[in-house]
N, C-alpha and C. Protein backbone atom coordinates (compact mmCIF):
# COMPACT_ATOMS: atom_id res chain seq x y z
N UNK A 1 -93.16 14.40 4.85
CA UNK A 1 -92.04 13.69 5.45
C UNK A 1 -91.28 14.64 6.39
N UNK A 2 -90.66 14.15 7.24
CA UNK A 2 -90.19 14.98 8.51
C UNK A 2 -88.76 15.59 8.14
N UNK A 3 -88.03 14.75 7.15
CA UNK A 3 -86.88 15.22 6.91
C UNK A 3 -87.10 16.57 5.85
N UNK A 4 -88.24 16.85 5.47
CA UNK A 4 -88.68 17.88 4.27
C UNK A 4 -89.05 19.46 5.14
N UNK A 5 -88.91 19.17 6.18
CA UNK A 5 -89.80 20.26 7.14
C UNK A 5 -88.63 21.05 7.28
N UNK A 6 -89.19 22.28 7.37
CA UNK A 6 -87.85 23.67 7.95
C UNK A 6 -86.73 22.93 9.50
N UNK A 7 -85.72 23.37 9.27
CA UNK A 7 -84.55 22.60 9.93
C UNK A 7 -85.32 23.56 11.52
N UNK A 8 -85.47 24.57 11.37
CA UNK A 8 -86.16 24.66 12.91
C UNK A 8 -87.20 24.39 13.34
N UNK A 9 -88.42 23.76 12.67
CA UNK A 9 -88.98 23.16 13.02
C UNK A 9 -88.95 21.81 13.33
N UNK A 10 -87.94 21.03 12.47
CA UNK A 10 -87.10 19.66 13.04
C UNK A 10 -86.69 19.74 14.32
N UNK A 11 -85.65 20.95 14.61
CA UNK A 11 -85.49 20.70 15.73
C UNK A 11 -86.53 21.05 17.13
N UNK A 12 -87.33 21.85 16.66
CA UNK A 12 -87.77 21.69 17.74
C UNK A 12 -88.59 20.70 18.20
N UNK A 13 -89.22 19.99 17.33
CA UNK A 13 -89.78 18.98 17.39
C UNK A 13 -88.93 17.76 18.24
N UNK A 14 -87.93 17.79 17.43
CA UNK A 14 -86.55 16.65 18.22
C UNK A 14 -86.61 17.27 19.77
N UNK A 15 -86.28 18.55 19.71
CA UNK A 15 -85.73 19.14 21.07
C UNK A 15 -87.33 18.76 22.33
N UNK A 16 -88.22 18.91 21.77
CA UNK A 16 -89.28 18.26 22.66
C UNK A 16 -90.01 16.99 22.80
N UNK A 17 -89.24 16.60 22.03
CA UNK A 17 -89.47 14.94 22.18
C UNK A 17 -88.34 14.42 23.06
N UNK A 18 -87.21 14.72 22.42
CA UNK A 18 -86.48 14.18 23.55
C UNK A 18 -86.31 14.68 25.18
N UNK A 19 -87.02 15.69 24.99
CA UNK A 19 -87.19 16.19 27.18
C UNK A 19 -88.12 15.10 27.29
N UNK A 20 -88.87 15.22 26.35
CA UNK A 20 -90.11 14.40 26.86
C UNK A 20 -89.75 13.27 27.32
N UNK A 21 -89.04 12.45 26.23
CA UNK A 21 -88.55 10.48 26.65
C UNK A 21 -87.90 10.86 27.95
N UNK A 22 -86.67 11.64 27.94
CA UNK A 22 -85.55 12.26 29.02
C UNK A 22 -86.54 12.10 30.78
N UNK A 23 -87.55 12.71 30.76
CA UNK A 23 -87.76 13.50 32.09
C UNK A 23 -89.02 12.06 32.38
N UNK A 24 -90.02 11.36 30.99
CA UNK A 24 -90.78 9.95 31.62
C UNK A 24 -90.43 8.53 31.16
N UNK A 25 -89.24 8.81 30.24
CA UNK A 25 -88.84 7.00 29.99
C UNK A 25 -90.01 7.05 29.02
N UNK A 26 -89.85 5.97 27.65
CA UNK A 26 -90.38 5.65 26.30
C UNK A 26 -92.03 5.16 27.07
N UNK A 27 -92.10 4.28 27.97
CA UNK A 27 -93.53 4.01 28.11
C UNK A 27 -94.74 5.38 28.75
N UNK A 28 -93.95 5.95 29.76
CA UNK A 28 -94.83 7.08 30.14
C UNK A 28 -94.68 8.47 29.38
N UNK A 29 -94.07 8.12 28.22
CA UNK A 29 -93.80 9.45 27.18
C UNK A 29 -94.77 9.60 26.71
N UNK A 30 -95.51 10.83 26.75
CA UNK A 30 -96.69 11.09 26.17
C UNK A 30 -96.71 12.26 25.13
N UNK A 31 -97.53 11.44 23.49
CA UNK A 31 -97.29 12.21 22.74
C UNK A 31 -98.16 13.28 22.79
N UNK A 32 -98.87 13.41 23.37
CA UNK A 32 -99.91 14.46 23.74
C UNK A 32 -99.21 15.67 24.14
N UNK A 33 -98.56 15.47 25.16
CA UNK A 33 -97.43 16.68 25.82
C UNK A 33 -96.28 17.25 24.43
N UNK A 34 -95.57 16.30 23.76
CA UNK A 34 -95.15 16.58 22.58
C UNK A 34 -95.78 17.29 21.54
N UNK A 35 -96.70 17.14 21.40
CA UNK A 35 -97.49 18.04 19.82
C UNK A 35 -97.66 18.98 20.61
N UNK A 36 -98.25 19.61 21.99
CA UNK A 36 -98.55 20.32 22.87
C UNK A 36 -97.33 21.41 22.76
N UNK A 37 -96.11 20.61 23.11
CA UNK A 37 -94.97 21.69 23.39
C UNK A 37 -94.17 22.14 22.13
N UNK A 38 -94.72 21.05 20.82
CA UNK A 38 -93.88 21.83 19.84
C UNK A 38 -94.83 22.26 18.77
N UNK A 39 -96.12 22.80 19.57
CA UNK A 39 -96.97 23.50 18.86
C UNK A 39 -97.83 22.97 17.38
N UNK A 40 -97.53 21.66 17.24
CA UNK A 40 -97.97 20.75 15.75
C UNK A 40 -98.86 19.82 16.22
N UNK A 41 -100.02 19.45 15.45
CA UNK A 41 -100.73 18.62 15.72
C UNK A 41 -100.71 17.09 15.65
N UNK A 42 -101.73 16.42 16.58
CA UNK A 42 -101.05 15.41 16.67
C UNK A 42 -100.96 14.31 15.13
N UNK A 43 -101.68 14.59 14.57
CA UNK A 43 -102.55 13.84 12.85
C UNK A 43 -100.56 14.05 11.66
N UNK A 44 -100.20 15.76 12.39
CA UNK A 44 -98.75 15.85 11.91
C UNK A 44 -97.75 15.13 12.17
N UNK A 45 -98.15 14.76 13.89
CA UNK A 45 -96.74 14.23 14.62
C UNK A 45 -96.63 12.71 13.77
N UNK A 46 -98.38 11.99 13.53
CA UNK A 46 -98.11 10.93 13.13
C UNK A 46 -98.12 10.84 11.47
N UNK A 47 -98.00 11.71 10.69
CA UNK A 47 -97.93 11.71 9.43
C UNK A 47 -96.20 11.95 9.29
N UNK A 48 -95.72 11.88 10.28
CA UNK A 48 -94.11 12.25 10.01
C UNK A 48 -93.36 10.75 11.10
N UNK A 49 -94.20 10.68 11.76
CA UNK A 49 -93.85 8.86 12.41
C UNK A 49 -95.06 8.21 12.45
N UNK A 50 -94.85 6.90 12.27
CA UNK A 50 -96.20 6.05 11.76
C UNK A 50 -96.94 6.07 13.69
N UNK A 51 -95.99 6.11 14.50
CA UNK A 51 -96.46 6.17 15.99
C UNK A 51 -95.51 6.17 17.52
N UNK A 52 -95.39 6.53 18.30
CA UNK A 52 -94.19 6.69 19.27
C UNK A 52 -93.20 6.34 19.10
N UNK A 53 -93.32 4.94 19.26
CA UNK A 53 -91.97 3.90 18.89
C UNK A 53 -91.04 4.44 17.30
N UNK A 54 -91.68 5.04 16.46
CA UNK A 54 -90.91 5.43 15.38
C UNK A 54 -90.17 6.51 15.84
N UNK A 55 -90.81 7.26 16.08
CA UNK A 55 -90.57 8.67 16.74
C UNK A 55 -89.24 8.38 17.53
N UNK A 56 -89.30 7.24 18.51
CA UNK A 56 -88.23 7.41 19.95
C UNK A 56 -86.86 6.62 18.65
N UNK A 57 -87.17 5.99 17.97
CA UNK A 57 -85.99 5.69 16.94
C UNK A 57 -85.56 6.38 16.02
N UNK A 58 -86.00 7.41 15.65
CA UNK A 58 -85.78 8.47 15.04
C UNK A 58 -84.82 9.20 15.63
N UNK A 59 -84.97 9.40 17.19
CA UNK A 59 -84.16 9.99 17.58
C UNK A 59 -83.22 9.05 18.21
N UNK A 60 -82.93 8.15 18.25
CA UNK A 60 -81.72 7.19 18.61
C UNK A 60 -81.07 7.26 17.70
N UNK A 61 -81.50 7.19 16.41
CA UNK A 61 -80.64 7.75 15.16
C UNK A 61 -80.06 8.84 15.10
N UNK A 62 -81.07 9.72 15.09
CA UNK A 62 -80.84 11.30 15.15
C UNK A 62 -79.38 11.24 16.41
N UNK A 63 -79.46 10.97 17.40
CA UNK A 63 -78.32 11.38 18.68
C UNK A 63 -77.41 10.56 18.09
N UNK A 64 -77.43 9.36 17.80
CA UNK A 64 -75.86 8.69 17.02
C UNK A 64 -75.24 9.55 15.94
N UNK A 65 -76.29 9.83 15.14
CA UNK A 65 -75.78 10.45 13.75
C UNK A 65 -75.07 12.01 14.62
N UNK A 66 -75.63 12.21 15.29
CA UNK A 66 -74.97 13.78 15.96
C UNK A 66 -73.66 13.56 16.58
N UNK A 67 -73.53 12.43 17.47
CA UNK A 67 -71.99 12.09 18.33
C UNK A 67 -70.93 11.78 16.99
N UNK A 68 -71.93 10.87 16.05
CA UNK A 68 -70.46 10.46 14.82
C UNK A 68 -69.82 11.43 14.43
N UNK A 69 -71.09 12.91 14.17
CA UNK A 69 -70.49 13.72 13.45
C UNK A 69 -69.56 14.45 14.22
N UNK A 70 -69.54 14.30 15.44
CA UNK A 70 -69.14 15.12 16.24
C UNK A 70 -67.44 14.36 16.49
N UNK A 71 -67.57 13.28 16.45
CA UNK A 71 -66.38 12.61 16.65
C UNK A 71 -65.58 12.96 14.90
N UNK A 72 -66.37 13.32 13.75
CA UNK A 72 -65.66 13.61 12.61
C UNK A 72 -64.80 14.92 12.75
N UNK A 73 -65.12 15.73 13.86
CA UNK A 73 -64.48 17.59 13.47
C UNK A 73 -63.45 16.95 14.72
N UNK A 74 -63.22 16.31 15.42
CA UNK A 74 -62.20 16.25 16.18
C UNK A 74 -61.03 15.77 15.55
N UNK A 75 -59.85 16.37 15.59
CA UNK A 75 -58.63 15.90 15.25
C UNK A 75 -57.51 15.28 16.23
N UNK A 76 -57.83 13.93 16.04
CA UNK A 76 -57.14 12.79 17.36
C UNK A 76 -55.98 12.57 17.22
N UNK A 77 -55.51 13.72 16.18
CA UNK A 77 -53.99 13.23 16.10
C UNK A 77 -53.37 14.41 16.47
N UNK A 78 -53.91 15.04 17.13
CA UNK A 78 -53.65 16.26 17.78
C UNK A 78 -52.70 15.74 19.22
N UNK A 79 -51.48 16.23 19.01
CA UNK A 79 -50.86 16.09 20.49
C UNK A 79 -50.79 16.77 21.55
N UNK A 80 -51.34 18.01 21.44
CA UNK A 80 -51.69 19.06 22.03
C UNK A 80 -53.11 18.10 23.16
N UNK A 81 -52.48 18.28 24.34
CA UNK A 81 -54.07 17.67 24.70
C UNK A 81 -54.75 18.85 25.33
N UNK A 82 -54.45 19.23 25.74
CA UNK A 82 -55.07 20.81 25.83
C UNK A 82 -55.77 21.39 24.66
N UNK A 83 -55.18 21.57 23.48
CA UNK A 83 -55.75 21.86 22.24
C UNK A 83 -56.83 20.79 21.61
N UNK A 84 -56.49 19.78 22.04
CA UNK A 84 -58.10 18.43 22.11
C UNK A 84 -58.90 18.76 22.89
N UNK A 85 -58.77 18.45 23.74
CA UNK A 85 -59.99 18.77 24.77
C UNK A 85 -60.69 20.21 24.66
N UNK A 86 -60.06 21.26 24.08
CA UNK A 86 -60.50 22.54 24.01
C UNK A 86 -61.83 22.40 22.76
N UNK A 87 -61.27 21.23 21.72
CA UNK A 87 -61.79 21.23 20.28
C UNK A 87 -63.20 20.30 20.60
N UNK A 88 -63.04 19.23 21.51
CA UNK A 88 -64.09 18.27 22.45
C UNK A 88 -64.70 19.13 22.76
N UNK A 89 -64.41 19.77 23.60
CA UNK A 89 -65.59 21.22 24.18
C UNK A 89 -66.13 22.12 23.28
N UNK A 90 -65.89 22.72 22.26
CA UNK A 90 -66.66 23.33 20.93
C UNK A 90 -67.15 22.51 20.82
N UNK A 91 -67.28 21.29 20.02
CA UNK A 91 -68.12 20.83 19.09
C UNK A 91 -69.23 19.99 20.29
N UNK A 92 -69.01 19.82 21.53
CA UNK A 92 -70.21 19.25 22.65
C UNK A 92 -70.99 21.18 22.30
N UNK A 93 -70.48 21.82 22.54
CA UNK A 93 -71.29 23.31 23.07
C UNK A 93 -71.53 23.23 21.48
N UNK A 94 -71.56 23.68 20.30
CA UNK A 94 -72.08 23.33 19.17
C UNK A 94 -73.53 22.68 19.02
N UNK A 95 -73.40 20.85 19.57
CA UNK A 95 -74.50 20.33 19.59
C UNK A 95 -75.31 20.79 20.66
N UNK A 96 -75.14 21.02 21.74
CA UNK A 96 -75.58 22.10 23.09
C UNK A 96 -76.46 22.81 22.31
N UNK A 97 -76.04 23.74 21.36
CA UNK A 97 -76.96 24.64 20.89
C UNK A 97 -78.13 24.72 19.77
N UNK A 98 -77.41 23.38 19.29
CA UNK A 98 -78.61 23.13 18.13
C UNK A 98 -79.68 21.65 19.05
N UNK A 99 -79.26 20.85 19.42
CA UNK A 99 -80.00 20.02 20.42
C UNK A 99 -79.64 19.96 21.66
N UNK A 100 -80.12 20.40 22.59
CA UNK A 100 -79.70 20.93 23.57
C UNK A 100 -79.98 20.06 24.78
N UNK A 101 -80.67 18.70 24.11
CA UNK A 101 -80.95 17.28 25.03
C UNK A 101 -80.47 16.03 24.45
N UNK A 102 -79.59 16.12 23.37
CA UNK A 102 -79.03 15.44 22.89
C UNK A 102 -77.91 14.22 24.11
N UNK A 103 -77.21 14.91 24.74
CA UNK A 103 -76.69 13.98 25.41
C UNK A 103 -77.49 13.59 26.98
N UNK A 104 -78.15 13.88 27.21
CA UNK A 104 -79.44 14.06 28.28
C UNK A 104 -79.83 12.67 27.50
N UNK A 105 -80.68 12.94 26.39
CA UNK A 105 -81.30 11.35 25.82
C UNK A 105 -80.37 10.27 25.86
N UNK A 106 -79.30 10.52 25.13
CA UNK A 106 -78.22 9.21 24.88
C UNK A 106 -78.29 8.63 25.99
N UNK A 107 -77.77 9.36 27.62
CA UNK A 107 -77.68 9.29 28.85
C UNK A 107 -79.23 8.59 29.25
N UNK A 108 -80.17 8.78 28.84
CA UNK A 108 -81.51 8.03 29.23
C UNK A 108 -81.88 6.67 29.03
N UNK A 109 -81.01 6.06 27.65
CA UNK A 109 -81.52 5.37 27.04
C UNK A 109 -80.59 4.34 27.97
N UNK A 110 -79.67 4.66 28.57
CA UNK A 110 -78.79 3.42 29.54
C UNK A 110 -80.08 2.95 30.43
N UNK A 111 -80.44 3.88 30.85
CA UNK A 111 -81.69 3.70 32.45
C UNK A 111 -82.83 3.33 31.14
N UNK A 112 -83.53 2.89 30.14
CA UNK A 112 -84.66 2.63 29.78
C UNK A 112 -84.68 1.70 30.11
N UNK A 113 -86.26 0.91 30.66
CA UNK A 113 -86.49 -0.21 31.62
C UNK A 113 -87.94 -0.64 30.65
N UNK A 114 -88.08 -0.12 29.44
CA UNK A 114 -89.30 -0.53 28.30
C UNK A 114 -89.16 -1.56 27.43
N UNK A 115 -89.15 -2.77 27.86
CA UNK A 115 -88.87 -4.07 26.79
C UNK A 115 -89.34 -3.85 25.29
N UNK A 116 -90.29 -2.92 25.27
CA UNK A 116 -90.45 -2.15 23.40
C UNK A 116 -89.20 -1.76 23.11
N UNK A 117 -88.59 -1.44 24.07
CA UNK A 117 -87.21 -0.83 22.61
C UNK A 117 -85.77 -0.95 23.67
N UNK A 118 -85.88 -1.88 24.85
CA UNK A 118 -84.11 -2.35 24.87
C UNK A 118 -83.39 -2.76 24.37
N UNK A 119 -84.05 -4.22 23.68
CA UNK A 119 -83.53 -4.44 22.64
C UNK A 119 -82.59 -3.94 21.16
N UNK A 120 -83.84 -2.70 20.92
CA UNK A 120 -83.03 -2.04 19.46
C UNK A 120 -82.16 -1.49 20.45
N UNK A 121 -82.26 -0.60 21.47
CA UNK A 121 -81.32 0.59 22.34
C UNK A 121 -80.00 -0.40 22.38
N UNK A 122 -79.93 -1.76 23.10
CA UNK A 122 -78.57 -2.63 22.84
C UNK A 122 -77.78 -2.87 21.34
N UNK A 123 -78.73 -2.96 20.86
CA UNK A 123 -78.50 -3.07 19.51
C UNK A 123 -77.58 -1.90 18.49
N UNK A 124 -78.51 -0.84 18.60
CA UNK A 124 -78.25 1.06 18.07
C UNK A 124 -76.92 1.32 18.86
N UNK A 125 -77.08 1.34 20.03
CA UNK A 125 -75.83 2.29 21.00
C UNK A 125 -74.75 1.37 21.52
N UNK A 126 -74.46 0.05 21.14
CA UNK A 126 -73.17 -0.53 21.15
C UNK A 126 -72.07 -0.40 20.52
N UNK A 127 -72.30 -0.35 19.19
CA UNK A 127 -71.15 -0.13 18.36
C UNK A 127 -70.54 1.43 18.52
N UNK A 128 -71.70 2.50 18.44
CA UNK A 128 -71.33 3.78 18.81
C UNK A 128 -70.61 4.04 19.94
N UNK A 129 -71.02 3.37 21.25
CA UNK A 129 -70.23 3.53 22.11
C UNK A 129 -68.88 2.71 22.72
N UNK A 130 -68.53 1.83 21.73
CA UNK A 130 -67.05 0.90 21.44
C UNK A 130 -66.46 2.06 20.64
N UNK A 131 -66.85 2.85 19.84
CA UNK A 131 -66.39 3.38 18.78
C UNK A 131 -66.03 4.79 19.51
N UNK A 132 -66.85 5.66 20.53
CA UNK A 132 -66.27 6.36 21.09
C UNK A 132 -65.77 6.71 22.53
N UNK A 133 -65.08 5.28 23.15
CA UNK A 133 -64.41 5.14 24.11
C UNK A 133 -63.18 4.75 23.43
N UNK A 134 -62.95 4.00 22.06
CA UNK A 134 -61.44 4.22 21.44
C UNK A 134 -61.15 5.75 21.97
């Protein structure tokens, strides 16, 4: 299972999957280039997602679950807005460093033009993003 694997090998796996969707969109994403760049085979890639489409939801999860948490260390009752925005900027450079295409993907999934997964993408990234334009 993928969640059982060393946390740096998670990420790197995440971190090259998502250039990958990022730079050809979910239909010309090729998992070939993925097992390629994060050094695992492909029999692994699919013993940890049943096949692409799991994979590209994995990480729609994965990038929500990262912004929520990210919206948890901010303190909005901070009147200092200077001292907000300073605390906004850590915790973006934070995720910067552990996924470093994290908002690159989120940002992709507006432009996805793959009727396989607009649907869930309307579905997944609505509420998240009502939730962080409050």
């Amino acid at each position: 299972m993928f969640t059982q694997l060393h946390k740096d090998k998670q990420n790197n796996i995440i971190n090259v999957a998502m250039n990958e969707f990022v730079k050809n969109g979910f239909d010309k994403a090729s998992t070939n280039h993925i097992v390629k760049k994060a050094h695992i085979s492909k029999g692994s890639l699919f013993n940890y997602f049943n096949n692409k489409k799991d994979l590209y939801l994995y990480l729609i999860d994965f990038s929500i679950q990262t912004i929520e948490t990210m919206y948890e260390h901010i303190d909005f009752k901070e009147r200092d807005l200077f001292q907000r925005i300073e605390n906004i900027g850590l915790q973006k450079l934070y995720i910067q460093q552990k996924s470093p295409k994290v908002f690159d993907f989120l940002k992709s999934l507006s432009q996805e033009i793959s009727a396989d997964v607009q649907d869930i993408i309307k579905e997944k990234i609505s509420l998240t993003y009502e939730e962080g334009t409050k």
